[in-house]
Protein backbone atom coordinates (compact mmCIF):
# COMPACT_ATOMS: atom_id res chain seq x y z
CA UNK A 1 57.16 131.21 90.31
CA UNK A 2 58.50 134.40 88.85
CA UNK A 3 56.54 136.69 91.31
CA UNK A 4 58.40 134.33 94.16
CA UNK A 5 61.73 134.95 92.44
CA UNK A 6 60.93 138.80 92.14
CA UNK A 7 60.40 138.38 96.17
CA UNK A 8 63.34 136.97 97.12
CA UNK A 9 65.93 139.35 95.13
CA UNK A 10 68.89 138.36 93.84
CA UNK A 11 70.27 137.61 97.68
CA UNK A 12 67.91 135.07 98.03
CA UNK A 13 68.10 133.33 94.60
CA UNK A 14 71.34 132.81 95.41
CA UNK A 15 70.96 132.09 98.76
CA UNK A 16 68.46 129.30 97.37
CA UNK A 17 71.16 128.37 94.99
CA UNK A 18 73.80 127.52 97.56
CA UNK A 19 71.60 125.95 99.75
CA UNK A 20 70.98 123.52 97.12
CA UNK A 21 74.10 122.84 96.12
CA UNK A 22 75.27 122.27 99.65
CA UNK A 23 72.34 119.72 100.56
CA UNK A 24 73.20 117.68 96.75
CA UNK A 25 77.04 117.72 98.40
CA UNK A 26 75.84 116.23 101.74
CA UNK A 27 73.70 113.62 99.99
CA UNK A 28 76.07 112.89 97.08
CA UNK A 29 79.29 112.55 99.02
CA UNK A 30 79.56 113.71 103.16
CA UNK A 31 76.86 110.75 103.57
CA UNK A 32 78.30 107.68 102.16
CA UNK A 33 81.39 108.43 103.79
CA UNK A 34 79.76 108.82 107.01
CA UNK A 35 78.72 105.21 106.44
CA UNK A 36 82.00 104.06 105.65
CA UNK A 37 83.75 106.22 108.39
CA UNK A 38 81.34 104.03 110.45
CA UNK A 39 82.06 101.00 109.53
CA UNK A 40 86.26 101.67 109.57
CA UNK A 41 85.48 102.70 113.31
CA UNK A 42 84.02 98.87 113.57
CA UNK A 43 86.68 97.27 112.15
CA UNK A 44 89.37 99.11 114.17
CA UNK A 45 87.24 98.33 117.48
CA UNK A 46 87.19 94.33 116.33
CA UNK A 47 90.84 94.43 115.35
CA UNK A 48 91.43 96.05 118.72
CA UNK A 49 89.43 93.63 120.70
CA UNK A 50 91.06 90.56 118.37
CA UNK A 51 94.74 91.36 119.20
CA UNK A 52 93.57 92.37 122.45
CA UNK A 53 92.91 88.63 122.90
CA UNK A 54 95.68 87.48 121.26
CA UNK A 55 98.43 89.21 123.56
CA UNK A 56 99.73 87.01 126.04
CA UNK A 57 99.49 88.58 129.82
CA UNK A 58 102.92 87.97 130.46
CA UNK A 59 105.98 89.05 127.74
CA UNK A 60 108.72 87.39 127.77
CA UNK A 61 112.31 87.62 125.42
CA UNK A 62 111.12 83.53 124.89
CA UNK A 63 107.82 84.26 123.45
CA UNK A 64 107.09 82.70 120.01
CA UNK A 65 104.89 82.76 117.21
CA UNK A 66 103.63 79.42 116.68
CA UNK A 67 105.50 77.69 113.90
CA UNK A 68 104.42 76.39 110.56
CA UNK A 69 106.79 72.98 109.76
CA UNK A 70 109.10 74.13 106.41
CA UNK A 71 107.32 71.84 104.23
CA UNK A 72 104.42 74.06 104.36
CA UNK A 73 106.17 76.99 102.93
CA UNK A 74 104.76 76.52 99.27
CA UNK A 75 101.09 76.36 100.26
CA UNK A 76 102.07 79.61 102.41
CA UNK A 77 103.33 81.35 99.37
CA UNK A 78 100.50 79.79 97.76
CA UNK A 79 97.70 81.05 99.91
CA UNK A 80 99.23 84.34 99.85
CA UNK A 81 99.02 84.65 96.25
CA UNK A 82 95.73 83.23 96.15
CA UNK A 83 94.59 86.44 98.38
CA UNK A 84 95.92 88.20 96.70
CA UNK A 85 93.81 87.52 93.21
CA UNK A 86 90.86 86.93 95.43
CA UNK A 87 91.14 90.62 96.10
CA UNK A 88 92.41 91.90 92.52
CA UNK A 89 95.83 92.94 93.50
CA UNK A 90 98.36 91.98 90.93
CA UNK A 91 101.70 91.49 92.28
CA UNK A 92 104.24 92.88 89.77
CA UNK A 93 107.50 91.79 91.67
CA UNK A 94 108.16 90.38 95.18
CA UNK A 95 111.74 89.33 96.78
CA UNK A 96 112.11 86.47 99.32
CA UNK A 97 114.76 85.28 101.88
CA UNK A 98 115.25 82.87 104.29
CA UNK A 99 116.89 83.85 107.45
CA UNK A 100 117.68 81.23 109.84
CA UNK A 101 117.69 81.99 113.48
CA UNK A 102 117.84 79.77 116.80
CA UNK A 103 115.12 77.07 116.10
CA UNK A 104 113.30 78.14 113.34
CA UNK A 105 113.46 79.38 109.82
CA UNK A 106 111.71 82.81 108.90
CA UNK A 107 110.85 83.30 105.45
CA UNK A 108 110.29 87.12 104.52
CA UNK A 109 108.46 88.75 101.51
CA UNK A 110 108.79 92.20 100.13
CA UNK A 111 106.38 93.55 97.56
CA UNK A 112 105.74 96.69 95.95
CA UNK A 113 101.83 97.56 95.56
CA UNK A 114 100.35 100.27 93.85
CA UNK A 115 96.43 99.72 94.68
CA UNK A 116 93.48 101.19 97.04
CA UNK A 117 94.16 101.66 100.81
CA UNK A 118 90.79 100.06 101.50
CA UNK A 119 91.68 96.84 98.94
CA UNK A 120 95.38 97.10 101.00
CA UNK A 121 93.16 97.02 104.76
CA UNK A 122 91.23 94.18 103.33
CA UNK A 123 93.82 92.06 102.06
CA UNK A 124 96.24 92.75 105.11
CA UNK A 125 93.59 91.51 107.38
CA UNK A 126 93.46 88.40 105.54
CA UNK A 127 96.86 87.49 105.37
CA UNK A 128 97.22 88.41 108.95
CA UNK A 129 94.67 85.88 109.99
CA UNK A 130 97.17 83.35 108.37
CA UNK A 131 99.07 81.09 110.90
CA UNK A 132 102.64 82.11 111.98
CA UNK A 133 102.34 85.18 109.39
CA UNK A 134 103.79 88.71 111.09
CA UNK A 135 103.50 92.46 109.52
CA UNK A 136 107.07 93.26 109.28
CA UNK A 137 107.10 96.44 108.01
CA UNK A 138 104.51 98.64 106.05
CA UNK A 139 104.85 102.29 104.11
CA UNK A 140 102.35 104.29 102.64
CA UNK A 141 102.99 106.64 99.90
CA UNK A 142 100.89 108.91 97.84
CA UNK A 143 101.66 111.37 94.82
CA UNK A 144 98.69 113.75 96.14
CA UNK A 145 96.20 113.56 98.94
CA UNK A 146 93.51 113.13 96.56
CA UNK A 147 95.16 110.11 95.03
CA UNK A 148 92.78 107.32 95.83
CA UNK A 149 95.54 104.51 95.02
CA UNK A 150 98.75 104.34 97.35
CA UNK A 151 102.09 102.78 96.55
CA UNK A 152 103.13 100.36 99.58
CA UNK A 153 105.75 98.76 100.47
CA UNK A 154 105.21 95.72 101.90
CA UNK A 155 107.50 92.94 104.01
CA UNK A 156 105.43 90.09 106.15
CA UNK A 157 107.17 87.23 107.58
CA UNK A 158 106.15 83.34 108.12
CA UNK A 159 107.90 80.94 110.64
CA UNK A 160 108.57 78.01 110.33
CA UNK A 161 110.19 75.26 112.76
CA UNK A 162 114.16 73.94 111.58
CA UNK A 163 113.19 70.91 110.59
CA UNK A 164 116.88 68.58 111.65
């Protein structure tokens, strides 16, 4: 071993040095990410094709979410906790209002999170797939890029039909 060392110099040790350290960063980190960059390119491609299929042909001024009736408004707020613990976010504080507008009754939510963007694209999807439930508004903060939490600020919105 030492006679190989003696043959390779000092350049070489080190360039054996580096090269180690630079296949122990592809297999310790660059990989897994690869595998996750992979499957974030998935999901985008099934979101894509899912409101792809959900977009009527034809917009018009008249088109509607389907609504929920008002009674079910609880059990919304309900469900939406519920995903909420289901994917360990603990929501601190949240403000509601009811706006009423021709025909129905929207009920929005604003929350504050501080949590991990992938834990905030997991539970978004999920409370998106809820009935009559639209992403009003989104934004992303963080202190540093290397951060791994975010602070969001979040605001959906449920309809529901006036009841008379």
């Amino acid at each position: 071993m030492r006679n190989l060392l003696e043959k390779l110099g000092w350049p070489g040790v080190m360039g054996l040095g580096l090269l180690l350290f630079c296949l122990s960063l592809f297999f310790g980190h660059l990989l897994p990410l690869q595998d996750e960059l992979i499957q974030m390119e998935s999901e985008v491609d099934e979101f894509t094709e899912t409101a792809a299929a959900q977009v009527p042909t034809t917009l018009s001024a008249t088109a509607e979410l389907p609504l929920l009736p008002l009674a079910t408004a609880p059990e919304q707020l309900k469900q939406l906790n519920a995903l909420a613990t289901q994917h360990g976010i603990v929501i601190e504080r949240a403000t509601y209002q009811m706006k009423a507008q021709a025909g129905q009754t929207r009920l929005e939510v604003s929350m504050p999170l501080h949590l991990n963007y992938p834990v905030l694209r997991a539970y978004l999807r999920d409370v998106l797939a809820m009935p009559a439930t639209v992403l009003e508004e989104l934004m992303l903060q963080r202190a540093q890029a290397t951060d791994m939490t975010v602070d969001a600020q979040l605001r959906l919105s449920f309809g529901f039909a006036r009841t008379p």
